[in-house]
C-alpha atoms as a PDB file:
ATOM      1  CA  UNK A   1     106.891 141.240  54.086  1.00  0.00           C
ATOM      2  CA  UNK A   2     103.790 139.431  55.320  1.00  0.00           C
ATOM      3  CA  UNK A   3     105.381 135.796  53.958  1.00  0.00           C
ATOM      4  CA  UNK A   4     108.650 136.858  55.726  1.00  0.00           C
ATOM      5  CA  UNK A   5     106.678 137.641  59.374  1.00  0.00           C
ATOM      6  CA  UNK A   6     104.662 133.916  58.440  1.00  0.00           C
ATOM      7  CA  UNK A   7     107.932 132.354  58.195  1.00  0.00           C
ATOM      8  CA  UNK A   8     109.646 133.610  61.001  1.00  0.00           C
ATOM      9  CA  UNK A   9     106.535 132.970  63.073  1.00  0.00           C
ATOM     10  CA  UNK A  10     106.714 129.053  62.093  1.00  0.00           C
ATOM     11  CA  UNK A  11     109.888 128.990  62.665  1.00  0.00           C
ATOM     12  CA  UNK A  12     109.926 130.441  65.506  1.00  0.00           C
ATOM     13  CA  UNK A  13     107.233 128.024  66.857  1.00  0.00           C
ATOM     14  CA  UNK A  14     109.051 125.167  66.066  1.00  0.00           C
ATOM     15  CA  UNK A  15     111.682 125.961  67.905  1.00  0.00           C
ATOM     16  CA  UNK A  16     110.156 127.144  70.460  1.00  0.00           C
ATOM     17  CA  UNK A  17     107.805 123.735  70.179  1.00  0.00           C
ATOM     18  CA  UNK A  18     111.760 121.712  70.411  1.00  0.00           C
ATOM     19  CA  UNK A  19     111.834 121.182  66.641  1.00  0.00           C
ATOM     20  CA  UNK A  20     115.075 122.387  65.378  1.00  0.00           C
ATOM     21  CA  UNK A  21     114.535 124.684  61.997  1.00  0.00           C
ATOM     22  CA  UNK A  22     116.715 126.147  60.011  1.00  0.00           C
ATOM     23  CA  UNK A  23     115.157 129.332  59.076  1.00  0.00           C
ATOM     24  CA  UNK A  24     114.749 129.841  54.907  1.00  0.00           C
ATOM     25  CA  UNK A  25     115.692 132.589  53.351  1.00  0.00           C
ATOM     26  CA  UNK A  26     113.578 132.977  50.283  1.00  0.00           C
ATOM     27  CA  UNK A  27     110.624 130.156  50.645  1.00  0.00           C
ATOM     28  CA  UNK A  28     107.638 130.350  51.851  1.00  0.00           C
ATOM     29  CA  UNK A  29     108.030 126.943  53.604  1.00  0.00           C
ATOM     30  CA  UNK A  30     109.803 125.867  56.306  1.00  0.00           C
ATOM     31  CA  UNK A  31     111.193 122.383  56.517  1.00  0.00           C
ATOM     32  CA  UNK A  32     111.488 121.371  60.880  1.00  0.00           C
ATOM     33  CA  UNK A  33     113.379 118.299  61.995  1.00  0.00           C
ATOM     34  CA  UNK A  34     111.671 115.906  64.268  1.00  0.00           C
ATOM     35  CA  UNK A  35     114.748 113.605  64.595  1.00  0.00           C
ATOM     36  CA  UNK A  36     114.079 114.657  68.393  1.00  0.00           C
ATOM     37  CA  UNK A  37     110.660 112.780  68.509  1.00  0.00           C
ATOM     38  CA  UNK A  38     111.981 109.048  67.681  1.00  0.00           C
ATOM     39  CA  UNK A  39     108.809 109.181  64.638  1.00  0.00           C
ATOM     40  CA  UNK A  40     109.415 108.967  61.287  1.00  0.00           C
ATOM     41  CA  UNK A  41     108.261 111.683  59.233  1.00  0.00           C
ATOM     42  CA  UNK A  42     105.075 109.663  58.043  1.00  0.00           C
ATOM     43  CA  UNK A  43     103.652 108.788  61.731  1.00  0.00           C
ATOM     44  CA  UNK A  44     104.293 112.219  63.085  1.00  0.00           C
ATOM     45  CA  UNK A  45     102.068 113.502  60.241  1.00  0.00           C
ATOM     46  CA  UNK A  46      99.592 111.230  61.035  1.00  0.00           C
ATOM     47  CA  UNK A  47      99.672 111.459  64.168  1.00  0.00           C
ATOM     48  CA  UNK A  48      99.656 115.132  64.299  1.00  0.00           C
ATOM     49  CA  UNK A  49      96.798 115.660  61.925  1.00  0.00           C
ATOM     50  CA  UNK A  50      94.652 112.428  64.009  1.00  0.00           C
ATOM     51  CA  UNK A  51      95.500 114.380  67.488  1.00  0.00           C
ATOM     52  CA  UNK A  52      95.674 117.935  67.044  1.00  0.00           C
ATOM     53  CA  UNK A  53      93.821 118.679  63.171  1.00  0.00           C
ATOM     54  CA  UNK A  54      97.117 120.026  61.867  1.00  0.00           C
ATOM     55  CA  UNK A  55      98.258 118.812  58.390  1.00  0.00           C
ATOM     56  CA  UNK A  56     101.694 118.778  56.836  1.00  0.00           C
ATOM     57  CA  UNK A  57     103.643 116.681  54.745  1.00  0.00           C
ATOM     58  CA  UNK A  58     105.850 113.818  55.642  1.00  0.00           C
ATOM     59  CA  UNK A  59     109.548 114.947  54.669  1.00  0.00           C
ATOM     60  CA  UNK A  60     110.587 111.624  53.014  1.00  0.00           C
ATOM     61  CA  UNK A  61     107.751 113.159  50.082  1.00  0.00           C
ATOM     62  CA  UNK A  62     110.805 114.627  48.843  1.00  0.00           C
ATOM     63  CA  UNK A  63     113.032 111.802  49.139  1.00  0.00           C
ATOM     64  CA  UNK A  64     115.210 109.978  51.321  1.00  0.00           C
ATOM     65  CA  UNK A  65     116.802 112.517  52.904  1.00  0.00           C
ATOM     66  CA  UNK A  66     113.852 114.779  53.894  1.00  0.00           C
ATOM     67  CA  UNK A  67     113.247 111.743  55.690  1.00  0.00           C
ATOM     68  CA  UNK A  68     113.243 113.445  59.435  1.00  0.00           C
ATOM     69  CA  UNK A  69     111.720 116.072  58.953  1.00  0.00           C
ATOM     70  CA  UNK A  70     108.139 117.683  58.042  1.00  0.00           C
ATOM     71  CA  UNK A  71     107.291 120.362  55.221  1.00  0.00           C
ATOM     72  CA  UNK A  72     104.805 123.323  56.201  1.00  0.00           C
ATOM     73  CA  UNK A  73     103.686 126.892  54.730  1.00  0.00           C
ATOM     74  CA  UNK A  74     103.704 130.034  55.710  1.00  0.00           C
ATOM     75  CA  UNK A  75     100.839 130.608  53.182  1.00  0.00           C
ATOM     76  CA  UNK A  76      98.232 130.629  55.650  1.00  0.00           C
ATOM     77  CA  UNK A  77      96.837 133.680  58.123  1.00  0.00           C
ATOM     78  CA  UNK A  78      98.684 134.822  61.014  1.00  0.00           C
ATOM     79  CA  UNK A  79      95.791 133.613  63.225  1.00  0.00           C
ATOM     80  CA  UNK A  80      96.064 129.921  61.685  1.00  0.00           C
ATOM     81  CA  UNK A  81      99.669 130.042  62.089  1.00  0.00           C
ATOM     82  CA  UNK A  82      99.790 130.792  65.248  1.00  0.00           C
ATOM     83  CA  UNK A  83      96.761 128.087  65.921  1.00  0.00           C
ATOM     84  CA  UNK A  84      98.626 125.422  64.417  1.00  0.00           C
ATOM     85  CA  UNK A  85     101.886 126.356  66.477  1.00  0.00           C
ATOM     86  CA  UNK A  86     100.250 126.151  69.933  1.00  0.00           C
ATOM     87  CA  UNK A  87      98.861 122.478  68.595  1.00  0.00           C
ATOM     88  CA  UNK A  88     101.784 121.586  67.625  1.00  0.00           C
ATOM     89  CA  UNK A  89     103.489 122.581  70.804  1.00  0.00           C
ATOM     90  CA  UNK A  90     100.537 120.987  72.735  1.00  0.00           C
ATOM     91  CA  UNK A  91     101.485 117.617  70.435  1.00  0.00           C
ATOM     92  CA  UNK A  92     105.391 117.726  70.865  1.00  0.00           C
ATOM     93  CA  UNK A  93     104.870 118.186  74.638  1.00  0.00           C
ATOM     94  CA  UNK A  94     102.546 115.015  75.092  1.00  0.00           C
ATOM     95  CA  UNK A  95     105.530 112.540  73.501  1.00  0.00           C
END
């Protein structure tokens, strides 16, 4: 139950944040597109760690076609989750 909340929480941040995710139904990750942004998955990393301290991993880690999009977990407290969603909000808005 709490991974489930921690999930739904991310992605509904993401969305909310205008990074399309489709919502997983087992994992404890969630995988958001950032086609949206015009960066590839690499330099939105980067640049999201550099700006606003949160890390993920570039999507093309898992091959070409993750390419687009960014990998994050829900194993993490509510109160970082919900830190690292207003960040990333804050980040998404300033493109």
């Amino acid at each position: 139950d709490a991974y489930d909340r921690r999930r739904r929480l991310l992605v509904e941040g993401f969305r909310e944040a205008g990074l399309p995710c489709h919502e997983p139904l087992g994992a404890f990750y969630v995988f958001p597109s950032i086609q949206n942004t015009g960066m590839d998955s690499e330099a939105f990393c980067e640049a999201l760690l550099y700006r606003q301290k949160v890390a993920t991993v570039p999507g093309n880690a898992f091959g070409t076609l993750g390419e687009g999009h960014i990998r994050c977990s829900a194993a993490s407290s509510n109160e970082n989750i919900l830190t690292a969603i207003d960040r990333i909000k804050a980040f998404t808005q300033a493109l």
